[in-house]
N, C-alpha and C. Protein backbone atom coordinates (compact mmCIF):
# COMPACT_ATOMS: atom_id res chain seq x y z
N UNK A 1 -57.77 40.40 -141.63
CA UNK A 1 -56.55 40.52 -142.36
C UNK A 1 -55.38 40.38 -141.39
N UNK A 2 -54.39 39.73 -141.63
CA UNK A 2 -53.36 39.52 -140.66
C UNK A 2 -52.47 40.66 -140.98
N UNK A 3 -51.51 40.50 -140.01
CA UNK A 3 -50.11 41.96 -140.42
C UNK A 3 -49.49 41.66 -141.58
N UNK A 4 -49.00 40.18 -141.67
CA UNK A 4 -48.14 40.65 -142.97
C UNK A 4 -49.29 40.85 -144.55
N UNK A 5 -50.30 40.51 -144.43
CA UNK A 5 -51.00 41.00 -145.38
C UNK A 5 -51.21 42.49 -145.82
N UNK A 6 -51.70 42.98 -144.22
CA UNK A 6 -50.82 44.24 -144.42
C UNK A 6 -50.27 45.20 -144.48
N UNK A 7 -49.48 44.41 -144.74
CA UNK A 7 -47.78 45.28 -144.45
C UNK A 7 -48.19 44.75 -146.46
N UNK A 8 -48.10 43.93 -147.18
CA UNK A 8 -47.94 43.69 -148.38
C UNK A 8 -48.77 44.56 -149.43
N UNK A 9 -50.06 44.22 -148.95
CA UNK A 9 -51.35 45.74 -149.66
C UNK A 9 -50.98 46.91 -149.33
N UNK A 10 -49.91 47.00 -148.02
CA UNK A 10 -49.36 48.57 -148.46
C UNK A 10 -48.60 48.83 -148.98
N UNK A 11 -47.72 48.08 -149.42
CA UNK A 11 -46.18 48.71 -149.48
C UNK A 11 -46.84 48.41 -151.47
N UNK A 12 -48.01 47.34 -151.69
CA UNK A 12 -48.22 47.29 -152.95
C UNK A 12 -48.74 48.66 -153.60
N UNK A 13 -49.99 49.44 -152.42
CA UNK A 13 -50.39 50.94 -152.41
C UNK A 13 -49.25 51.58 -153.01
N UNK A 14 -48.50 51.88 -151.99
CA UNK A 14 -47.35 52.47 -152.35
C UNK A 14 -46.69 52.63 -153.65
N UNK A 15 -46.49 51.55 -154.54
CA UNK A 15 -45.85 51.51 -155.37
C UNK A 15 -47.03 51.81 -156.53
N UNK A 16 -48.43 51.34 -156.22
CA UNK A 16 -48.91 52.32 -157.31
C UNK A 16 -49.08 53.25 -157.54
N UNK A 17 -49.42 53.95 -155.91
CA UNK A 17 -49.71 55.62 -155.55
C UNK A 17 -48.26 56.38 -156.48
N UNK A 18 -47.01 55.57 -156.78
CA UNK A 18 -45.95 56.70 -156.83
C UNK A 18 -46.36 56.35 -158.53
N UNK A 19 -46.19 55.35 -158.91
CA UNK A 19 -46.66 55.39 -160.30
C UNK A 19 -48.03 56.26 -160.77
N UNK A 20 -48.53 56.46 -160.41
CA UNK A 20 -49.89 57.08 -160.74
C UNK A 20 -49.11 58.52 -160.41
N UNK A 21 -48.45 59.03 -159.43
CA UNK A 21 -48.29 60.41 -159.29
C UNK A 21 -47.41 60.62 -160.60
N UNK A 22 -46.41 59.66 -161.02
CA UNK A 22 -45.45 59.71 -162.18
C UNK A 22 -46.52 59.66 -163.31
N UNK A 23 -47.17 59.10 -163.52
CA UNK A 23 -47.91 59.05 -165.18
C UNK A 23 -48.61 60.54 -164.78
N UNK A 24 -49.45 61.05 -163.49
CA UNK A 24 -50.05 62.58 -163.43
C UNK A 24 -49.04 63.10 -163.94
N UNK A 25 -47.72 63.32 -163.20
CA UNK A 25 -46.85 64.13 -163.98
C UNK A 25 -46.54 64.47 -165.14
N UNK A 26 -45.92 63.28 -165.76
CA UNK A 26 -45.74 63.46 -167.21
C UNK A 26 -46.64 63.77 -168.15
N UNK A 27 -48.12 63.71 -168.05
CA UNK A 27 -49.27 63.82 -168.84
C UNK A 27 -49.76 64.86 -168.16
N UNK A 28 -48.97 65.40 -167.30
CA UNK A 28 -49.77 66.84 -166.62
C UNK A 28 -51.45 66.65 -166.28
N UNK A 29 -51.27 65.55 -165.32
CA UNK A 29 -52.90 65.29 -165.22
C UNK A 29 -52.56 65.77 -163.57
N UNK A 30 -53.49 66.12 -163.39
CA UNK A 30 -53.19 66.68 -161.53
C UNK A 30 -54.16 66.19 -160.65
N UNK A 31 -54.70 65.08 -161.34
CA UNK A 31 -56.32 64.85 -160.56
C UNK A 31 -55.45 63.60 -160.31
N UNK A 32 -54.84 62.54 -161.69
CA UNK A 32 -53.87 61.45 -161.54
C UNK A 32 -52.83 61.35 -160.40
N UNK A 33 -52.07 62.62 -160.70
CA UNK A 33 -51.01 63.17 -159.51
C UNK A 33 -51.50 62.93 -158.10
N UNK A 34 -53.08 63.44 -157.97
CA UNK A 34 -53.16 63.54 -156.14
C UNK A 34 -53.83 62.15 -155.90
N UNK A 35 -54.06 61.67 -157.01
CA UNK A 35 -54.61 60.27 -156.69
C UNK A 35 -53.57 59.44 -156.04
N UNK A 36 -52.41 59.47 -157.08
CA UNK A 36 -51.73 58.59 -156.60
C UNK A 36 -50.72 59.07 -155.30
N UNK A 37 -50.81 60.47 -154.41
CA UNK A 37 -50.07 61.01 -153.55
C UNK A 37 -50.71 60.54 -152.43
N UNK A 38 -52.38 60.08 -152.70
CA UNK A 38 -53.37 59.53 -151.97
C UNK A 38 -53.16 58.08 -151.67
N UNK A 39 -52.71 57.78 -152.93
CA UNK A 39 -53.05 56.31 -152.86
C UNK A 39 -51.43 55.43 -151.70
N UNK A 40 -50.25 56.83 -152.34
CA UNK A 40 -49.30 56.55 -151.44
C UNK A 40 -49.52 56.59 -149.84
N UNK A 41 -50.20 57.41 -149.69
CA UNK A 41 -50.52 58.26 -147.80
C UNK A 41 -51.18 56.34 -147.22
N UNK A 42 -52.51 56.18 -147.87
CA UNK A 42 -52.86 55.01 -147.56
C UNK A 42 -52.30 54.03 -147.46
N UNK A 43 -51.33 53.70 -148.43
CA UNK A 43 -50.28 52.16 -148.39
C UNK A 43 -49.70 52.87 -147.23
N UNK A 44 -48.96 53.33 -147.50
CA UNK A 44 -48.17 53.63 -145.58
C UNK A 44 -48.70 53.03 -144.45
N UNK A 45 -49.85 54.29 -144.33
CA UNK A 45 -50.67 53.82 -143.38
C UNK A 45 -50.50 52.65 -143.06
N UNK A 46 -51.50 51.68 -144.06
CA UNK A 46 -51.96 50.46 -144.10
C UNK A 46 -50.11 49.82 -143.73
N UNK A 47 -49.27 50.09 -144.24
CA UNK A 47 -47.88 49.05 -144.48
C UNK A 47 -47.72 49.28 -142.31
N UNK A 48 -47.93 50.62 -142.17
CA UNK A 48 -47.46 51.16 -140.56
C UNK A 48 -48.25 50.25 -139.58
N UNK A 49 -49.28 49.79 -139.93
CA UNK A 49 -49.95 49.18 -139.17
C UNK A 49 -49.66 47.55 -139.05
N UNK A 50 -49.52 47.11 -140.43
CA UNK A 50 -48.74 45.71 -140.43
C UNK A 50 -47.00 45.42 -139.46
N UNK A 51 -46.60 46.79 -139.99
CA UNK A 51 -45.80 46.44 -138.93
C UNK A 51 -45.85 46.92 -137.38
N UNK A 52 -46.60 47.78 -137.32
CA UNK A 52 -46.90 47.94 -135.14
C UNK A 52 -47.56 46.60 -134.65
N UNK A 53 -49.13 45.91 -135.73
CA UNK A 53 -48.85 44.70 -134.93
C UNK A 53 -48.05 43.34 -134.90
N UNK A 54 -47.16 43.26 -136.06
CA UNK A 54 -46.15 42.76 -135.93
C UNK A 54 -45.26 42.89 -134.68
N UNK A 55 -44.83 44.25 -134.65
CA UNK A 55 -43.93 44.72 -133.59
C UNK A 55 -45.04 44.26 -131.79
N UNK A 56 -46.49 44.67 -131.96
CA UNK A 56 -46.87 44.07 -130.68
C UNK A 56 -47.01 42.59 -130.52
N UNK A 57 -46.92 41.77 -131.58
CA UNK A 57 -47.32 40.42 -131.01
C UNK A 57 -45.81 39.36 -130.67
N UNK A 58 -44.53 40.49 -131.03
CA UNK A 58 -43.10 40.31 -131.02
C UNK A 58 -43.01 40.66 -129.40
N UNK A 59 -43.57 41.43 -128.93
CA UNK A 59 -43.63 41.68 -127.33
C UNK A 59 -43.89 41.04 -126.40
N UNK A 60 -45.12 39.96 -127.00
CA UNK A 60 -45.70 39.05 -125.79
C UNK A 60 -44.97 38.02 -125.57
């Protein structure tokens, strides 16, 4: 997988992890909620890493 791939599957994580914590919420589902608090932690991750090796191959 290259960086900007991702950097794109995370930041896509991201935006479902917060939707999924929003539908847990409103439907008071809490299993939905940590899914998607989960699913946010991972896109990060995954987005943090697209960009450090971005940022290392900007070095050489």
């Amino acid at each position: 997988m290259d960086k900007n791939n991702h950097r794109e599957k995370g930041a896509d994580r991201e935006i479902k992890g917060t939707a999924n914590e929003v539908a847990g919420r409103v439907t008071d589902d809490r299993s939905q909620e940590m899914k998607g608090k989960l699913q946010q932690n991972v896109g990060s991750a995954e987005r943090k890493l697209g960009e450090s090796r971005d940022d290392d191959s900007s070095r050489r």
